[in-house]
Protein backbone atom coordinates (compact mmCIF):
# COMPACT_ATOMS: atom_id res chain seq x y z
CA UNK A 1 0.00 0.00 0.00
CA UNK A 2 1.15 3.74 -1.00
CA UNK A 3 0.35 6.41 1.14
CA UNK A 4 -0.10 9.44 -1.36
CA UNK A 5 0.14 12.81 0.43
CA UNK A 6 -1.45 15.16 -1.62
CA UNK A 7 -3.11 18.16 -0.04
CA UNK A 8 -2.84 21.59 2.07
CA UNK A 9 -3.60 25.25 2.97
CA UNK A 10 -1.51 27.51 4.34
CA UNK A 11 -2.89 30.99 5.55
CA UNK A 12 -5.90 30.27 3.32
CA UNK A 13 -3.96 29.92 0.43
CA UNK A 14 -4.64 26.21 -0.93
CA UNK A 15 -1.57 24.30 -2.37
CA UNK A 16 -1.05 20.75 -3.51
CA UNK A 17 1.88 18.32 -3.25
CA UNK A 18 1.95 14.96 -4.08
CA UNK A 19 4.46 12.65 -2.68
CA UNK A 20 5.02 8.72 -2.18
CA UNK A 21 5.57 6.84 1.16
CA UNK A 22 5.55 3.30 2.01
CA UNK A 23 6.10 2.30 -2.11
CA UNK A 24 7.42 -0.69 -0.49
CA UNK A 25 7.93 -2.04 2.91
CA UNK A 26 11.52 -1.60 2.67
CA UNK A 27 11.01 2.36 2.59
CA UNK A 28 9.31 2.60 5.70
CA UNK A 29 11.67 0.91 8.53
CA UNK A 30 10.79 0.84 12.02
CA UNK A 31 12.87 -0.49 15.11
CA UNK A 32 11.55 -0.83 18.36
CA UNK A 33 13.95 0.47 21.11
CA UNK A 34 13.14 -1.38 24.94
CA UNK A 35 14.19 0.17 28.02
CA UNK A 36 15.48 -3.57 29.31
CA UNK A 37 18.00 -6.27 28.09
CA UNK A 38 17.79 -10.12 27.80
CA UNK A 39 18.08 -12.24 30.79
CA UNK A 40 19.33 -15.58 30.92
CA UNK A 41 16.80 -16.81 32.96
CA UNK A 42 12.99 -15.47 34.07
CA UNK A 43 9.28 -16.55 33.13
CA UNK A 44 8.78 -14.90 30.32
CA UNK A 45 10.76 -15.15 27.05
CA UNK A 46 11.62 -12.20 24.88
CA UNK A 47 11.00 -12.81 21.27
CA UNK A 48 12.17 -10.41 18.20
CA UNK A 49 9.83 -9.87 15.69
CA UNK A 50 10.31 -8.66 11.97
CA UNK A 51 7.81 -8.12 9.63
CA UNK A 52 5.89 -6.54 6.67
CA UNK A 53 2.50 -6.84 5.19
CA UNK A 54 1.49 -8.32 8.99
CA UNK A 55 -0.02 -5.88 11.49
CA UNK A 56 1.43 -6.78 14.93
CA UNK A 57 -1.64 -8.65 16.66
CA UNK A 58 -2.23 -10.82 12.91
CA UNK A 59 1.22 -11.78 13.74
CA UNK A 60 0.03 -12.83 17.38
CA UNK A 61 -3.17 -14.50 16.35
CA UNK A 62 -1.76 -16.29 14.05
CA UNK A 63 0.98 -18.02 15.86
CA UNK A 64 -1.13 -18.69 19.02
CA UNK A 65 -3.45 -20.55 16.72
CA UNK A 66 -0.50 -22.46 15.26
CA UNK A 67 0.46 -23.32 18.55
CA UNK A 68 -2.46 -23.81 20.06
CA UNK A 69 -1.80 -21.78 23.13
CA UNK A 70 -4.07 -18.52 24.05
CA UNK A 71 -3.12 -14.89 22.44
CA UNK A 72 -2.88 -14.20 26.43
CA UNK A 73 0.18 -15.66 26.74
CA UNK A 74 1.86 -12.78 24.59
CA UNK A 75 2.24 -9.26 25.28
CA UNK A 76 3.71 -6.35 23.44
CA UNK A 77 4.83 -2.75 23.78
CA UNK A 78 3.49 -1.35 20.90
CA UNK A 79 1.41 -1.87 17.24
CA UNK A 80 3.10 -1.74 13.93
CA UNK A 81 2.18 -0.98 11.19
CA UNK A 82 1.44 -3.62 8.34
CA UNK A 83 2.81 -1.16 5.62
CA UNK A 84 6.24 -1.13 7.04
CA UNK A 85 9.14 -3.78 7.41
CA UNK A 86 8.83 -3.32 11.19
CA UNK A 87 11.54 -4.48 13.97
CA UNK A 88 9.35 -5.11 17.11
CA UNK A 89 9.37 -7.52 20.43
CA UNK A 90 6.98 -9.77 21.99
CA UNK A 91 7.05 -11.72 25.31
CA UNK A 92 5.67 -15.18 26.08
CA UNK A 93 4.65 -16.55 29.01
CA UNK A 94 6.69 -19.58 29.86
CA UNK A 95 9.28 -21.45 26.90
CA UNK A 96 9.54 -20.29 23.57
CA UNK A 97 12.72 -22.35 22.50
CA UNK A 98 12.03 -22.68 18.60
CA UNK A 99 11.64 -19.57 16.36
CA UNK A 100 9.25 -19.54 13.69
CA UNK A 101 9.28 -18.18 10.11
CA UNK A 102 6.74 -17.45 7.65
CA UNK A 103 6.39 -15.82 4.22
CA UNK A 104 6.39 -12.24 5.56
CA UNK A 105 7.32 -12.71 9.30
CA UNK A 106 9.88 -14.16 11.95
CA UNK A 107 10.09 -14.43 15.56
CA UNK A 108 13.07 -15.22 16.89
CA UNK A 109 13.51 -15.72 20.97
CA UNK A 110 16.72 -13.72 21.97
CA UNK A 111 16.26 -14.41 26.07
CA UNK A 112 14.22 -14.27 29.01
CA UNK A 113 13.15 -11.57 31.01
CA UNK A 114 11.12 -10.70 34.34
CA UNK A 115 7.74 -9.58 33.72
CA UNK A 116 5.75 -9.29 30.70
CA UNK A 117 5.84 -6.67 27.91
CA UNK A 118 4.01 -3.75 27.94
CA UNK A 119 4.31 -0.13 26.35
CA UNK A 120 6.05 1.38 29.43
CA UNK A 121 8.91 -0.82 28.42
CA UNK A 122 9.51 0.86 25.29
CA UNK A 123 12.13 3.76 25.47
CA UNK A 124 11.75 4.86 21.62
CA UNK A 125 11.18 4.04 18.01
CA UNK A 126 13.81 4.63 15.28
CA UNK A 127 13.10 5.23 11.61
CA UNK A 128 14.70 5.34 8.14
CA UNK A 129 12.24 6.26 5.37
CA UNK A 130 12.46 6.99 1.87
CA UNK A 131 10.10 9.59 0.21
CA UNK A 132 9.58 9.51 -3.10
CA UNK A 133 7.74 10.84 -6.40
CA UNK A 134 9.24 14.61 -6.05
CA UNK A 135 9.86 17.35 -8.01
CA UNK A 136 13.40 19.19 -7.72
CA UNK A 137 12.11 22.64 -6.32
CA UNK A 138 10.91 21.28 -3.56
CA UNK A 139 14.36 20.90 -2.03
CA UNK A 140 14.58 24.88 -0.19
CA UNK A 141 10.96 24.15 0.84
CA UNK A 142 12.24 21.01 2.76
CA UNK A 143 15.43 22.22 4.61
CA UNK A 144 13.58 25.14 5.69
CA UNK A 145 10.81 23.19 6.94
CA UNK A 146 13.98 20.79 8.86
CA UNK A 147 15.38 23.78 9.98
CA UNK A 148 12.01 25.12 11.81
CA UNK A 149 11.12 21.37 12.67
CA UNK A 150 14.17 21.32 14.97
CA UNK A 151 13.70 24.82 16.57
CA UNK A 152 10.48 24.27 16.76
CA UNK A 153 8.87 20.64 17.12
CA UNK A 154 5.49 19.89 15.80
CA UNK A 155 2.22 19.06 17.08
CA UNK A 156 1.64 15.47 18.26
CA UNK A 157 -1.28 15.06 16.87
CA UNK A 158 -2.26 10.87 16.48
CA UNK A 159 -2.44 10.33 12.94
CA UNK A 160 -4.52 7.82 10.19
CA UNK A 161 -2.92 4.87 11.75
CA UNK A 162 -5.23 5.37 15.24
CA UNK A 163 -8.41 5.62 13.29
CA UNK A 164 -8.50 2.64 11.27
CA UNK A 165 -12.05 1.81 13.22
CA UNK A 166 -13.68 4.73 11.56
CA UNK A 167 -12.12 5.13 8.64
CA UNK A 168 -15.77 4.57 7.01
CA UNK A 169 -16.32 8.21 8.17
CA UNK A 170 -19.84 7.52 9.51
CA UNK A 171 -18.56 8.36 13.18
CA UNK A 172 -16.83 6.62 16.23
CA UNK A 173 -18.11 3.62 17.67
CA UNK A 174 -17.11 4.58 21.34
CA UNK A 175 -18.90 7.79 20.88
CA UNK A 176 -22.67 5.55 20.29
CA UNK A 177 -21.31 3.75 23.36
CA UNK A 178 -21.17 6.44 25.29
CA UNK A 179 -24.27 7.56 24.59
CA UNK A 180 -26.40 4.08 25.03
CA UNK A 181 -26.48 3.77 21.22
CA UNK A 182 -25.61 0.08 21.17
CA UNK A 183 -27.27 -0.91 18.09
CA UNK A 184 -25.83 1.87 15.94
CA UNK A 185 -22.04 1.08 17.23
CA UNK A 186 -22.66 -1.99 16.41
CA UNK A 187 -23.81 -1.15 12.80
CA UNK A 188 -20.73 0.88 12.84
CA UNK A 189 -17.92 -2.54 13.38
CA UNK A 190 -20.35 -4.75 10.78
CA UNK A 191 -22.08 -2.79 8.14
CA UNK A 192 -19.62 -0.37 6.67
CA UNK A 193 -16.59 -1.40 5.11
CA UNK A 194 -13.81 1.07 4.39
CA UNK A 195 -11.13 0.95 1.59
CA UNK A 196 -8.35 -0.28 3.89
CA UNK A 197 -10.71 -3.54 5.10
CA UNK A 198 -9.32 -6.88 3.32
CA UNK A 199 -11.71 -8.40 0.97
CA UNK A 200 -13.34 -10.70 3.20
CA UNK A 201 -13.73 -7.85 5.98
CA UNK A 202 -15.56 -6.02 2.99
CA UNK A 203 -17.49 -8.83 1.97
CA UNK A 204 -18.99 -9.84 5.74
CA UNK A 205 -19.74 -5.88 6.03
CA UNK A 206 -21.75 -5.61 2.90
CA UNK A 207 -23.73 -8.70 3.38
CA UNK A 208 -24.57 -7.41 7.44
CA UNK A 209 -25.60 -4.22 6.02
CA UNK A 210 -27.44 -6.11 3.69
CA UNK A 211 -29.04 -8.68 6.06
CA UNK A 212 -29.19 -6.86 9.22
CA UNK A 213 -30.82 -9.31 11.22
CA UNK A 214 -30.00 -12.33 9.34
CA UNK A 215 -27.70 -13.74 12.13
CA UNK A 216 -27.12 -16.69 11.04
CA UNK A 217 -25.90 -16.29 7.62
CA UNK A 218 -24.13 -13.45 8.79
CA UNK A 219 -22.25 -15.82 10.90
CA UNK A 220 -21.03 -17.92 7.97
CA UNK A 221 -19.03 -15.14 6.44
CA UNK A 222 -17.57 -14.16 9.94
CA UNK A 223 -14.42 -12.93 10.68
CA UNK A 224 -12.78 -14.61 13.24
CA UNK A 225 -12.94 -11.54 15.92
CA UNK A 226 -16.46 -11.39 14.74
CA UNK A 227 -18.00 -14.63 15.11
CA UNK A 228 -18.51 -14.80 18.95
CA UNK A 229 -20.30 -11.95 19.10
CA UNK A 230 -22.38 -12.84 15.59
CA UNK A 231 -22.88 -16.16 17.49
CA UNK A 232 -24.32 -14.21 20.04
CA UNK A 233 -26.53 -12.55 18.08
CA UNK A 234 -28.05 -16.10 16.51
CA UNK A 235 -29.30 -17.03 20.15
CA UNK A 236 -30.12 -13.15 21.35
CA UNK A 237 -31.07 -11.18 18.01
CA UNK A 238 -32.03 -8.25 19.59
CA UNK A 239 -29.30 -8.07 22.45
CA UNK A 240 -26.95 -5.88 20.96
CA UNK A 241 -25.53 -4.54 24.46
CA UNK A 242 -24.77 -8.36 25.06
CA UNK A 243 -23.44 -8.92 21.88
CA UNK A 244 -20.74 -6.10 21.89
CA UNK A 245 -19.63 -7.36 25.38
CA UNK A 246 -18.87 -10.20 23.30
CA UNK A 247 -15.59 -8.60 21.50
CA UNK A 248 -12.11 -8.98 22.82
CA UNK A 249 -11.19 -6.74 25.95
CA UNK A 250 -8.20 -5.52 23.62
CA UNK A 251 -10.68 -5.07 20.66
CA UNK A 252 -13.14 -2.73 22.81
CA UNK A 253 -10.49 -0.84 24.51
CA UNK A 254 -8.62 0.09 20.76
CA UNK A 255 -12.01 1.62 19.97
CA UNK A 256 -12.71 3.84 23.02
CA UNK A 257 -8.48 4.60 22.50
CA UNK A 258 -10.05 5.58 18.93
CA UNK A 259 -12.00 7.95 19.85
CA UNK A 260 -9.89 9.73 23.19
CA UNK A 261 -7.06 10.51 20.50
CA UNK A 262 -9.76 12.20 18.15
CA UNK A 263 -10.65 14.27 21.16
CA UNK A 264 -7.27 15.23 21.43
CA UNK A 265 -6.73 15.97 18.07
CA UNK A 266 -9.54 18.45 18.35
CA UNK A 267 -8.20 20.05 21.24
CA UNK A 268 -4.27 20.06 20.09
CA UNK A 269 -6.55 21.89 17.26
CA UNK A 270 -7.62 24.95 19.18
CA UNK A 271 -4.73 25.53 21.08
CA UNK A 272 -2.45 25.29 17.72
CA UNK A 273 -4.65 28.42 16.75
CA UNK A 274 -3.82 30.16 19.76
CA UNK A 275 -0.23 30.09 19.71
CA UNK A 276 0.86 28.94 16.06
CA UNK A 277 2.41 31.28 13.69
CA UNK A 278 2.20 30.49 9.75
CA UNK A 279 -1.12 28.41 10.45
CA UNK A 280 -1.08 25.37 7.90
CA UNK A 281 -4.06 22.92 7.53
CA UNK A 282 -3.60 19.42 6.21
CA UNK A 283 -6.81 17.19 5.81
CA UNK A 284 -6.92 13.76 6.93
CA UNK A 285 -10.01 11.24 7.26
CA UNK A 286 -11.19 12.77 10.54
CA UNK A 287 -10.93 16.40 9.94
CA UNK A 288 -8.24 18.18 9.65
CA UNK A 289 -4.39 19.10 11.19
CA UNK A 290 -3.51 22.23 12.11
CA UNK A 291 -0.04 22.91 11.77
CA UNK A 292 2.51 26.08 12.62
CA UNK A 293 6.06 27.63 11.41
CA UNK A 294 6.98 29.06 14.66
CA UNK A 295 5.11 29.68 18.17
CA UNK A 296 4.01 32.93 20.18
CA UNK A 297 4.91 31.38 23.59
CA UNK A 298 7.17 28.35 22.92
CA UNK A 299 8.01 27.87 26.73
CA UNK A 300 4.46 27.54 27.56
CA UNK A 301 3.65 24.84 24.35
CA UNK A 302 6.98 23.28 25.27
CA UNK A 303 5.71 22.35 28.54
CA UNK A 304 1.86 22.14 28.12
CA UNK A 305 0.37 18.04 28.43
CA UNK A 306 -3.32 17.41 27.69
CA UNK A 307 -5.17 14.59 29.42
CA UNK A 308 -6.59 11.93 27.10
CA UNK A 309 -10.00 11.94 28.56
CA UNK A 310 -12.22 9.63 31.00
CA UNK A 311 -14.48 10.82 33.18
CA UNK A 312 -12.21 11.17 36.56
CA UNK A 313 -10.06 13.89 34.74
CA UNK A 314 -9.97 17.43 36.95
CA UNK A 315 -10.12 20.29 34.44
CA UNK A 316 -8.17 23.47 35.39
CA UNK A 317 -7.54 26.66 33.46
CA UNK A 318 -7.12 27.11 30.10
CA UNK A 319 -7.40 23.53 28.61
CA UNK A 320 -10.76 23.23 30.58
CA UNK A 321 -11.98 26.05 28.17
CA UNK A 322 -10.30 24.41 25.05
CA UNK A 323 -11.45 21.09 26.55
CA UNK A 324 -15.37 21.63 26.90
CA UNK A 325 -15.64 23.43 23.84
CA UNK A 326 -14.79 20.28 22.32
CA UNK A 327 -16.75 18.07 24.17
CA UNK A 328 -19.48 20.53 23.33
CA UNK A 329 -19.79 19.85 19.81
CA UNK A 330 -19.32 16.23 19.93
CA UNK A 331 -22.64 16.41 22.57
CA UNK A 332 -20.97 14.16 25.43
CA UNK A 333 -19.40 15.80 28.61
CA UNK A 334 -17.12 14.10 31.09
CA UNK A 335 -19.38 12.09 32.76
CA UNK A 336 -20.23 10.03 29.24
CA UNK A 337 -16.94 8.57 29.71
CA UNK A 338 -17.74 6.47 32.64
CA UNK A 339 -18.93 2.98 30.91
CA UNK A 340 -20.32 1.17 34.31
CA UNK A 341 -23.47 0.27 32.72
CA UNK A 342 -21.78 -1.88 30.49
CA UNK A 343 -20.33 -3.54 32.92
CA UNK A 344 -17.18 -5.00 30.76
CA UNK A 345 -14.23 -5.54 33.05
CA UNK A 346 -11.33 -4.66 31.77
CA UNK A 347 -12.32 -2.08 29.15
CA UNK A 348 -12.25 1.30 30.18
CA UNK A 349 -11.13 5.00 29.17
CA UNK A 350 -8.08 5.24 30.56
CA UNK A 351 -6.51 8.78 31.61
CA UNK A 352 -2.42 9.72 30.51
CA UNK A 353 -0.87 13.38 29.88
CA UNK A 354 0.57 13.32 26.35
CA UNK A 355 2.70 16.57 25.45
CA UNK A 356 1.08 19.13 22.90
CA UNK A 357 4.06 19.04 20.58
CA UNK A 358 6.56 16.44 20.37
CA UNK A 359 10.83 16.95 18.55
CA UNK A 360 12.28 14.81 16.69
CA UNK A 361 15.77 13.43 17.89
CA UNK A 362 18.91 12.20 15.91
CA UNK A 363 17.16 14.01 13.12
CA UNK A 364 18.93 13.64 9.53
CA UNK A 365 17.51 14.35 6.18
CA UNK A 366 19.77 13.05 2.99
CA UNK A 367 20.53 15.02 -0.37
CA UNK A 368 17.72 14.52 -3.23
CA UNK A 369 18.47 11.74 -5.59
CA UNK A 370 17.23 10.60 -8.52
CA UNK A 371 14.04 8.08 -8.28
CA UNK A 372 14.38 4.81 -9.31
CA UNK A 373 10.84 3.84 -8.99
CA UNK A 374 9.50 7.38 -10.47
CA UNK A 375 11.62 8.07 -13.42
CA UNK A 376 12.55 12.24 -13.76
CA UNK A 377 11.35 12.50 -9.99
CA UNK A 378 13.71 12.63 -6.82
CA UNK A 379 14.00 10.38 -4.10
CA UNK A 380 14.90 11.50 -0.13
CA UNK A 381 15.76 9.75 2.90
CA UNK A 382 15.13 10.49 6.48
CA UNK A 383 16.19 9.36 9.74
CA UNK A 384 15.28 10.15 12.93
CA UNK A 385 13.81 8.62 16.75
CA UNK A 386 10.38 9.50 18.23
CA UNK A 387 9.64 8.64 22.10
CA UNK A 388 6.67 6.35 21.88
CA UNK A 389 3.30 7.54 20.77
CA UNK A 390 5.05 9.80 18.11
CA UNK A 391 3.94 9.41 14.41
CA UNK A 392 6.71 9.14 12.20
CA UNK A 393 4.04 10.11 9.13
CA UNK A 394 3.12 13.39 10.70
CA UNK A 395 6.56 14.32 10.60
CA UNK A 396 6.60 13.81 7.08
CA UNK A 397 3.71 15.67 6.21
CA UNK A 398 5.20 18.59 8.59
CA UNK A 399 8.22 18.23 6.39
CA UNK A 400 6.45 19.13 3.08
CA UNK A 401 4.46 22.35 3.74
């Protein structure tokens, strides 16, 4: 899959770009850095991971079903994209003494450690990437957009890769939640397919939309993280509430995360137009980024963290302002974010501070060079870490205005 970035505005004046990421895997690397080494012994084994064309829990599915163990016994510190080649690690729970190899993936087990894998074990992610599909005059517009990157930093906004669950643009299936709307979120996961869904994600969607209420031949052409809760639906067609409890804890909770970084993104949004200077807006599926040359009070951005929301968050201040104007026009408040009345343990909004802007570290950008792909275009590498939680892709679009 290409991503094609293609559009912009800046101070109201529209422009157009088009450039070429993730051509191929190989031009979109990713490396996982932990915070911990190898042990030679402890009760959990660390396994390496490369990959392409596999998103990270695929990879885990399919190798607990190959083993015939439960996907509980792995953890990991963070998702990777499937459009990447992708350095990543898992842990196990107990012996992993055999590596495995596929096609488009291997796991390799490099040691033991003490407790399972999670994303506070990840120090940083480091990237090489290779743009493609430009034009020559484009190199001043790039160093000086380097040069203001560094002095500057960027707004850490979450980008495309978050909202894969409502990339269908027909809203957020945590927001119906929220609101008691269980039959339209439910609508939402089975009866709109979106460009990015695999064929027989697409097919399953169309025919629910199709045969809403059909359970039973809906179940046929289930997914596999679909078919317990269609299966539900065969014996209780009119349980919807039930049936949604009936989707993985880790399912349920990437939705509501879903929809927490889109609330973010709106309020990153409003403060951007507060303190940016040289406004640029980018569009993406949800809306649109807001993006700035310089700031009016770079101390205060530098040190400014907004809570990802849930409905034990104490609002101060100016981001309480920024805050409930957002929450405003989405028609929820605070207190919507308090699920109890579903009653699903384990899947909740959880609260973290994430910092307004984010810099780039170790940050290189090569000379143009011709395009081997693209013939008469020019080619660029970058290189550069992000702490995790970072989108490497946001830099790049940064990089291009």
């Amino acid at each position: 899959m290409t991503d094609q970035i293609c559009l912009g505005c800046i101070d109201d004046c529209f422009i157009s770009y088009i450039m070429k990421i993730k051509v191929k895997p190989e031009d979109f690397v990713v490396e996982e850095i932990l915070k911990i080494k190898p042990l030679k012994s402890g009760p959990y084994t660390l396994l390496k991971l490369e990959k392409k064309f596999w998103n990270t829990l695929d990879v885990i599915d399919f190798v607990a079903r190959r083993m015939g163990v439960s996907t509980r016994l792995f953890s990991r510190a963070g998702l990777k994209d499937r459009y990447s080649f992708s350095t990543q690690y898992l842990s196990f729970k107990g012996d992993f003494t055999k590596g495995i190899q596929e096609k488009n993936f291997k796991i390799i087990p490099i040691g033991k450690i003490a407790r399972e894998l999670d994303p506070s074990l990840l120090k940083e992610n480091r990237f090489t990437i290779t743009i493609r599909s430009l034009e020559q005059e484009e190199i001043e517009r790039v160093y000086r957009n380097y040069f203001e990157i560094k002095e500057y930093g960027l707004p850490n906004y979450f980008d495309e890769q978050r909202f894969g669950s409502a990339r269908h643009r027909q809203g957020f299936f945590a927001r119906l939640l929220m609101l008691g709307h269980y039959k339209g979120a439910l609508k939402l996961l089975v009866c709109y397919p979106c460009q990015e869904d695999n064929q027989r994600l697409k097919k399953f969607k169309k025919f629910c939309a199709e045969n809403w209420g059909k359970w039973e031949e809906c179940l046929h052409l289930a997914p596999f993280e679909f078919r317990k809760m269609i299966g539900y639906l065969v014996k209780n067609p009119k349980d919807f509430k039930g049936a949604i409890k009936m989707l993985s804890k880790e399912m349920l909770n990437l939705y509501l995360l879903a929809y927490q970084s889109y609330i973010f993104n709106q309020v990153l949004n409003l403060i951007v137009k507060n303190y940016g200077i040289g406004i640029s807006e980018v569009p993406y599926s949800m809306g649109r980024f807001i993006f700035y040359r310089s700031l009016k009070d770079k101390n205060f951005i530098e040190k400014l963290t907004i809570p990802m929301l849930n409905e034990k968050v104490v609002l101060t201040g100016y981001l309480e302002e920024k805050i409930a104007q957002v929450l405003s026009e989405e028609g929820i408040s605070l207190r919507s974010f308090c699920l109890s009345k579903m009653r699903l343990r384990g899947v909740r909004f959880k609260t973290f501070f994430r910092p307004a802007i984010f810099y780039p570290e170790d940050f290189f950008i090569s000379e143009f060079q011709n395009d081997e792909i693209y013939q008469g275009k020019k080619k660029l590498l970058i290189k550069f870490t992000l702490k995790p939680g970072s989108y490497a892709t946001l830099l790049v679009r940064r990089l291009f205005l």
